[in-house]
N, C-alpha and C. Protein backbone atom coordinates (compact mmCIF):
# COMPACT_ATOMS: atom_id res chain seq x y z
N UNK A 1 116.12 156.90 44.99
CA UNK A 1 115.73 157.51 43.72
C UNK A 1 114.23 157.77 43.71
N UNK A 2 114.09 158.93 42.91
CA UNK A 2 112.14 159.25 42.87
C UNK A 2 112.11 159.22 41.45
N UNK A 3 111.02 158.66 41.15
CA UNK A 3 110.44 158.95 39.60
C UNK A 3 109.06 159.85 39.23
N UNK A 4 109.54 160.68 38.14
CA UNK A 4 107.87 162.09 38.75
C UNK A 4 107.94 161.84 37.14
N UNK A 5 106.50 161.42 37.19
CA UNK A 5 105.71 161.53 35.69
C UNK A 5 104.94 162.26 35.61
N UNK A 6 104.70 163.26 34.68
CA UNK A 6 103.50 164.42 34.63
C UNK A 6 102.64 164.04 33.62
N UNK A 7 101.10 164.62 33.65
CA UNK A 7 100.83 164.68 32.81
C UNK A 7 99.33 165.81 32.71
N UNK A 8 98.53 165.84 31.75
CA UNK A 8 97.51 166.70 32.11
C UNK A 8 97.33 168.05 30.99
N UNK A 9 98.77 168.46 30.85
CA UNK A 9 99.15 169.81 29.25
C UNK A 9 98.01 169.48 28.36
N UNK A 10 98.04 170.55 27.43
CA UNK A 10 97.77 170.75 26.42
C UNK A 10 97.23 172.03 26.26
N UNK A 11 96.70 172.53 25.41
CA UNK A 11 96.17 173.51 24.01
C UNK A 11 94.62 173.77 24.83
N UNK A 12 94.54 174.82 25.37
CA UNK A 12 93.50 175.28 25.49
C UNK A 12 93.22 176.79 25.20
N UNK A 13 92.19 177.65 25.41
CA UNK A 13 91.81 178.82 24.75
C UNK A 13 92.12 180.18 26.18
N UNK A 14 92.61 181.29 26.03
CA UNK A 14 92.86 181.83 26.87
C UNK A 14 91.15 182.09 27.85
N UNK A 15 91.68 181.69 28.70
CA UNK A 15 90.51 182.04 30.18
C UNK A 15 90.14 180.97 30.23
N UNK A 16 90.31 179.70 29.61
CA UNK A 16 90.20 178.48 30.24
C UNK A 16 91.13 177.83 31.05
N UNK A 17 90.92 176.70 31.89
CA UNK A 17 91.44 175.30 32.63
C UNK A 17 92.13 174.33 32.15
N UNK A 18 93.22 174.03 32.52
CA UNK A 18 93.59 172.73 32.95
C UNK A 18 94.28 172.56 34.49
N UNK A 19 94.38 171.20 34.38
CA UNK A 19 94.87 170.64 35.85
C UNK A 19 95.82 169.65 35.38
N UNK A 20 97.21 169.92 36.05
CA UNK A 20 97.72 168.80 35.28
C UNK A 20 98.22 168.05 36.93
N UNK A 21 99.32 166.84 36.54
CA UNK A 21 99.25 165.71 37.59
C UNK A 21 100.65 165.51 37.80
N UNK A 22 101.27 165.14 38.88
CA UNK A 22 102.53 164.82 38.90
C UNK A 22 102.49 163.27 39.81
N UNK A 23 102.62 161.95 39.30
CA UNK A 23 102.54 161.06 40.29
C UNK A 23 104.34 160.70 40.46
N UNK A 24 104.54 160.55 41.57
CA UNK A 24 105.97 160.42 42.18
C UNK A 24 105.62 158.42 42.40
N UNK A 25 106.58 158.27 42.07
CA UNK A 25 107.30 157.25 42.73
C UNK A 25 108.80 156.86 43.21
N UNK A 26 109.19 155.26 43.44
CA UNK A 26 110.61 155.29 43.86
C UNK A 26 110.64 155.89 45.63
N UNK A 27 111.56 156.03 46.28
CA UNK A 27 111.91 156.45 47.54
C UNK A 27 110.83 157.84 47.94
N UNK A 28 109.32 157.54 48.22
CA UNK A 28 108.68 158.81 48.01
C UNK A 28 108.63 159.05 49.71
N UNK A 29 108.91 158.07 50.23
CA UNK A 29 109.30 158.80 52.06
C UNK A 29 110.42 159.59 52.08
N UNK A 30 111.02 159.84 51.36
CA UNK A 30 112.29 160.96 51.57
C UNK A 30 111.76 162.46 50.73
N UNK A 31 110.80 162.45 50.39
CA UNK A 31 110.13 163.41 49.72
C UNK A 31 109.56 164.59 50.69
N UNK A 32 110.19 165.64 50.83
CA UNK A 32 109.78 166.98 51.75
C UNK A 32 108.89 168.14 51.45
N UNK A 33 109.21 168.09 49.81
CA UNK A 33 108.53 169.31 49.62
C UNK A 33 108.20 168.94 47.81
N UNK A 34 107.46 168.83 47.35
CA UNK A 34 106.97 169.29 45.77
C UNK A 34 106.43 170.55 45.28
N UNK A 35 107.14 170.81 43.65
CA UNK A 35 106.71 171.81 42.91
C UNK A 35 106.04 171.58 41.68
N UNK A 36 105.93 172.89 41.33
CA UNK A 36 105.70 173.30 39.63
C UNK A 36 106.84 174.15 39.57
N UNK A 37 107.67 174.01 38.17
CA UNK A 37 108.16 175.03 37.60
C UNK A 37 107.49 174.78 35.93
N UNK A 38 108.27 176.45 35.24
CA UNK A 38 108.11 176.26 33.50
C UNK A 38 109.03 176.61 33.52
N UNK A 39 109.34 176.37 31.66
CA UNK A 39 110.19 176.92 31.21
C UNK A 39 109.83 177.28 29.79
N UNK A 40 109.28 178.57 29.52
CA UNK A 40 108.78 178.95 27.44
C UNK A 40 110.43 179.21 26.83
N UNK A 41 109.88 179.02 25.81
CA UNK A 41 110.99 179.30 24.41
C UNK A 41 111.78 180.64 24.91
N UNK A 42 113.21 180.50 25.25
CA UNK A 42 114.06 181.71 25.22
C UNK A 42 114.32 182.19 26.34
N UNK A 43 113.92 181.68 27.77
CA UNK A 43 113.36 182.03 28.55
C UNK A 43 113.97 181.16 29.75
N UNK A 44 114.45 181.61 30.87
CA UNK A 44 114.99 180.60 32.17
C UNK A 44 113.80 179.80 32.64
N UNK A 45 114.15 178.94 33.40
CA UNK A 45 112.95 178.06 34.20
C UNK A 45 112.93 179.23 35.29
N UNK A 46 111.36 178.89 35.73
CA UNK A 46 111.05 179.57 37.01
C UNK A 46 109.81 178.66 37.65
N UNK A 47 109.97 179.56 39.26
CA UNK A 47 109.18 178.65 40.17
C UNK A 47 107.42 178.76 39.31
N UNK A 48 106.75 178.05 39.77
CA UNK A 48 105.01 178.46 39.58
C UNK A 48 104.48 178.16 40.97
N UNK A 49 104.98 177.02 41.45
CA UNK A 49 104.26 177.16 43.08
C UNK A 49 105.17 175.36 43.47
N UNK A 50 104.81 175.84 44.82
CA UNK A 50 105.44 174.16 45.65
C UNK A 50 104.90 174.25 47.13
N UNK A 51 104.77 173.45 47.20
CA UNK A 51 103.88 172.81 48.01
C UNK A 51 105.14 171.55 49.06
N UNK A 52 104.74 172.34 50.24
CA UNK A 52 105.64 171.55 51.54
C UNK A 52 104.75 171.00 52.91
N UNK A 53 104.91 169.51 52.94
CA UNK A 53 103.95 169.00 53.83
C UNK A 53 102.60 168.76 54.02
N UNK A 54 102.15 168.87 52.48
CA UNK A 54 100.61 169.14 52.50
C UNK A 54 100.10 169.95 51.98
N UNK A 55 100.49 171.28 52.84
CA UNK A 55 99.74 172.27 53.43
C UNK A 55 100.55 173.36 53.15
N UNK A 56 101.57 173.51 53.06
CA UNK A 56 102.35 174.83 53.08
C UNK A 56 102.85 175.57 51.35
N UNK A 57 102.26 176.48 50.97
CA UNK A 57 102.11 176.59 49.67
C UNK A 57 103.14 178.07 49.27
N UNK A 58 103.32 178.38 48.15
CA UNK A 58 104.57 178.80 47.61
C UNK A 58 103.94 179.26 46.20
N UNK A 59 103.37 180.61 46.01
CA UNK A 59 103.40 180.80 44.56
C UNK A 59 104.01 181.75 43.91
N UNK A 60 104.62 181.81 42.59
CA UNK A 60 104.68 183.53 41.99
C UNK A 60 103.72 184.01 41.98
N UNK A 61 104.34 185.13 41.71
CA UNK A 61 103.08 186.20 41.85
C UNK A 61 102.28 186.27 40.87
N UNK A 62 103.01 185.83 39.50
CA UNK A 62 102.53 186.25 38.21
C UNK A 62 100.89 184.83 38.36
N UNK A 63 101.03 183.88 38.84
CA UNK A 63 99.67 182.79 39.42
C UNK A 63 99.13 182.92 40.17
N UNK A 64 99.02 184.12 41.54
CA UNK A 64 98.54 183.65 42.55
C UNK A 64 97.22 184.15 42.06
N UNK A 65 96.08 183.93 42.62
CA UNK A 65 94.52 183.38 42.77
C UNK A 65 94.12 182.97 41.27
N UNK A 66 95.19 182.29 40.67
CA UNK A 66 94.91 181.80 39.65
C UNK A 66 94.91 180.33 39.38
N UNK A 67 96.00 180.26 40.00
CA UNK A 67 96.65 178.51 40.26
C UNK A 67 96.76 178.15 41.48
N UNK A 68 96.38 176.61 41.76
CA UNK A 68 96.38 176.29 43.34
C UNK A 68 97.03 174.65 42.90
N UNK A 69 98.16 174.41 43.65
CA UNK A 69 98.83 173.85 44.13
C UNK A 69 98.06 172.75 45.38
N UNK A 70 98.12 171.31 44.91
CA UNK A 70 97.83 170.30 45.87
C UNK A 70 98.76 168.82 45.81
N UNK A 71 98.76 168.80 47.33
CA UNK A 71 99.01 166.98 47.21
C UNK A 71 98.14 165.82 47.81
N UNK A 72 98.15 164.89 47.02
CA UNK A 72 97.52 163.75 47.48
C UNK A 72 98.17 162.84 47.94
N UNK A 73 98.45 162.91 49.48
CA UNK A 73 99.22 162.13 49.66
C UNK A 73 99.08 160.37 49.68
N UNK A 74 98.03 159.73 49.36
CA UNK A 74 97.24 158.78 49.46
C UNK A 74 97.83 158.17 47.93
N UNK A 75 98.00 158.75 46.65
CA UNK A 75 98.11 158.60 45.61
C UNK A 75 99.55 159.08 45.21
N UNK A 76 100.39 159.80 45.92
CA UNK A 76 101.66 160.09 45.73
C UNK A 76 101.82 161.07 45.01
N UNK A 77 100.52 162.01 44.74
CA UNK A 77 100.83 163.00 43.41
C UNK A 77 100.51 164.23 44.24
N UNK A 78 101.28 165.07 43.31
CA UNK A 78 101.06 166.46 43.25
C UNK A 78 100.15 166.82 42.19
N UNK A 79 99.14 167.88 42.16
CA UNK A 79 98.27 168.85 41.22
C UNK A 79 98.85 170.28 40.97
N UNK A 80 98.35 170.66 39.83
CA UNK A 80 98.70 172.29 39.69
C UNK A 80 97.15 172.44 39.08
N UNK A 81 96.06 172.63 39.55
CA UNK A 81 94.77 172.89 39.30
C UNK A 81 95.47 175.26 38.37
N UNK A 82 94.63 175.14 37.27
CA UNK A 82 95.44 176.37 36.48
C UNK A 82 94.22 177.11 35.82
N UNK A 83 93.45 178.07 36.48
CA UNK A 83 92.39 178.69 35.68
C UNK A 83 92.79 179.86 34.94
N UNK A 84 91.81 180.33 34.43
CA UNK A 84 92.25 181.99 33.89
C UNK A 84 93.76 181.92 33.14
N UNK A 85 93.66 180.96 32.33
CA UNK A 85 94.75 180.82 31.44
C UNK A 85 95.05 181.78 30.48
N UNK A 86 96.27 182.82 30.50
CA UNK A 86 96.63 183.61 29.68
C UNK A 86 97.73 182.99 28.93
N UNK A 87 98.10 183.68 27.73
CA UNK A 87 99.18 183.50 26.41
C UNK A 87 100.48 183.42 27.01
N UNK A 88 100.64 184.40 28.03
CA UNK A 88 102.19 184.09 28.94
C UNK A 88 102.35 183.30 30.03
N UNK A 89 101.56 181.81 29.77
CA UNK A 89 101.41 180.77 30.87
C UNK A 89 101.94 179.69 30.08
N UNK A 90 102.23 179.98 28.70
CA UNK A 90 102.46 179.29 27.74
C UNK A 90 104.09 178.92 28.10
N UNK A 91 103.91 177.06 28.21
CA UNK A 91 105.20 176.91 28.43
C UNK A 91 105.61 175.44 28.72
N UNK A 92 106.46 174.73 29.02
CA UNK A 92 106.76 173.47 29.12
C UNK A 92 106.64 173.61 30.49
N UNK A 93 106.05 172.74 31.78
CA UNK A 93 106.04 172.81 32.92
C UNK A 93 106.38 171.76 33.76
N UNK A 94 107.26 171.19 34.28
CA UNK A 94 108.21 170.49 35.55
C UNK A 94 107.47 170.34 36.55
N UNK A 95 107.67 168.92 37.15
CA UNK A 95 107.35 168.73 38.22
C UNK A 95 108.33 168.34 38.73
N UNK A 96 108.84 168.97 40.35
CA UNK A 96 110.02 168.63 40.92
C UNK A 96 109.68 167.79 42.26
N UNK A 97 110.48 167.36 43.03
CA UNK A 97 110.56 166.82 44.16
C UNK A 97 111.91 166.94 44.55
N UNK A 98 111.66 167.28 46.03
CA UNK A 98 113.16 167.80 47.37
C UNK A 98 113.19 166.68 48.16
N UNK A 99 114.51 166.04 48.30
CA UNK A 99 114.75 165.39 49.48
C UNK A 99 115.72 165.71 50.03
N UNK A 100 116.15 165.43 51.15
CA UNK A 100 116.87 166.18 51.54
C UNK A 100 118.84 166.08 51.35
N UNK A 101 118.68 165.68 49.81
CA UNK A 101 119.97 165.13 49.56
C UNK A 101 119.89 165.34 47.60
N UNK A 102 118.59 165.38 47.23
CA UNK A 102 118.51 165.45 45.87
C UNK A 102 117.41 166.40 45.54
N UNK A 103 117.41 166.53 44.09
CA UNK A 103 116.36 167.33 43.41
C UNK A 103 115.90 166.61 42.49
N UNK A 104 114.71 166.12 41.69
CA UNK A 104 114.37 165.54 41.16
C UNK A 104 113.18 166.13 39.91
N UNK A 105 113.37 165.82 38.53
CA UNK A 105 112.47 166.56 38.08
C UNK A 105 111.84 165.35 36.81
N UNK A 106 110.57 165.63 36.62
CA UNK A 106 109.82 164.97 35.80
C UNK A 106 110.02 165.42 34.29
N UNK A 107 109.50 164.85 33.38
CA UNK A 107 110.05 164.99 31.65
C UNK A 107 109.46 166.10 31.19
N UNK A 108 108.53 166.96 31.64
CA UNK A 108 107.99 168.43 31.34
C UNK A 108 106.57 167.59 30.39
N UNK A 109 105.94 168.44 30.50
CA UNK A 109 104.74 168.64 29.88
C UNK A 109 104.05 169.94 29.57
N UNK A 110 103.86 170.02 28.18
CA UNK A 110 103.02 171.40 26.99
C UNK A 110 102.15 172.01 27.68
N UNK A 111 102.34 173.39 28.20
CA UNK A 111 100.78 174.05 28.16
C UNK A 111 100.70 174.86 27.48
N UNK A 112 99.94 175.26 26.50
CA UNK A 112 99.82 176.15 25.37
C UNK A 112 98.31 176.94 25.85
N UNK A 113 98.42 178.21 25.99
CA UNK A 113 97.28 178.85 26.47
C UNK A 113 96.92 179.89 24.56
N UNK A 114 96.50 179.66 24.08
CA UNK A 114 96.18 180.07 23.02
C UNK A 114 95.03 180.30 21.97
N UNK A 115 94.64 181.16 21.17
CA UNK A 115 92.91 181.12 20.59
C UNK A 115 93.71 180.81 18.63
């Protein structure tokens, strides 16, 4: 079993930052690959980026040179470092983890990009 707690959301002004945090625990050696997804009001979940082995990175398009995707593997967490925050970034956002037998997702956390 993995346990992924997020945290980091909130209410900021469009064209600003946040960084939010995903620390994994539980069975985190069976852990292959971590993400970001969201999901806004009305709306399916979708990818935002994931990150495999470190190093190997995965974004939509609608984030790329906007959002950068990291892991620490020392601390067990994943980052979603998120600049240039626009109104349609607005959304509840997931942190997942792949093993190679399960999917695993954290309790979501608020990002509200808004003035």
């Amino acid at each position: 079993q993995v346990q992924l707690v997020e945290s980091g959301g909130g209410l900021v002004q469009p064209g600003g930052s946040l960084r939010l945090s995903c620390a994994a625990s539980g069975s985190i050696f069976s852990i292959y690959a971590m993400g970001w997804y969201r999901q806004a009001p009305g709306k399916q979940r979708e990818l935002v980026a994931t990150i495999r082995n470190s190093k190997d990175t995965v974004y939509a398009d609608s984030v790329k040179g906007r959002f950068t995707i990291s892991r620490n593997n020392a601390k067990n967490t994943v980052y979603l470092q998120m600049n240039s925050l626009k109104p349609e970034d607005t959304a509840v956002y997931y942190c997942n983890a792949r093993t190679t037998t399960n999917i695993y997702w954290g309790q979501g956390t608020q990002v509200t990009a808004s003035s």
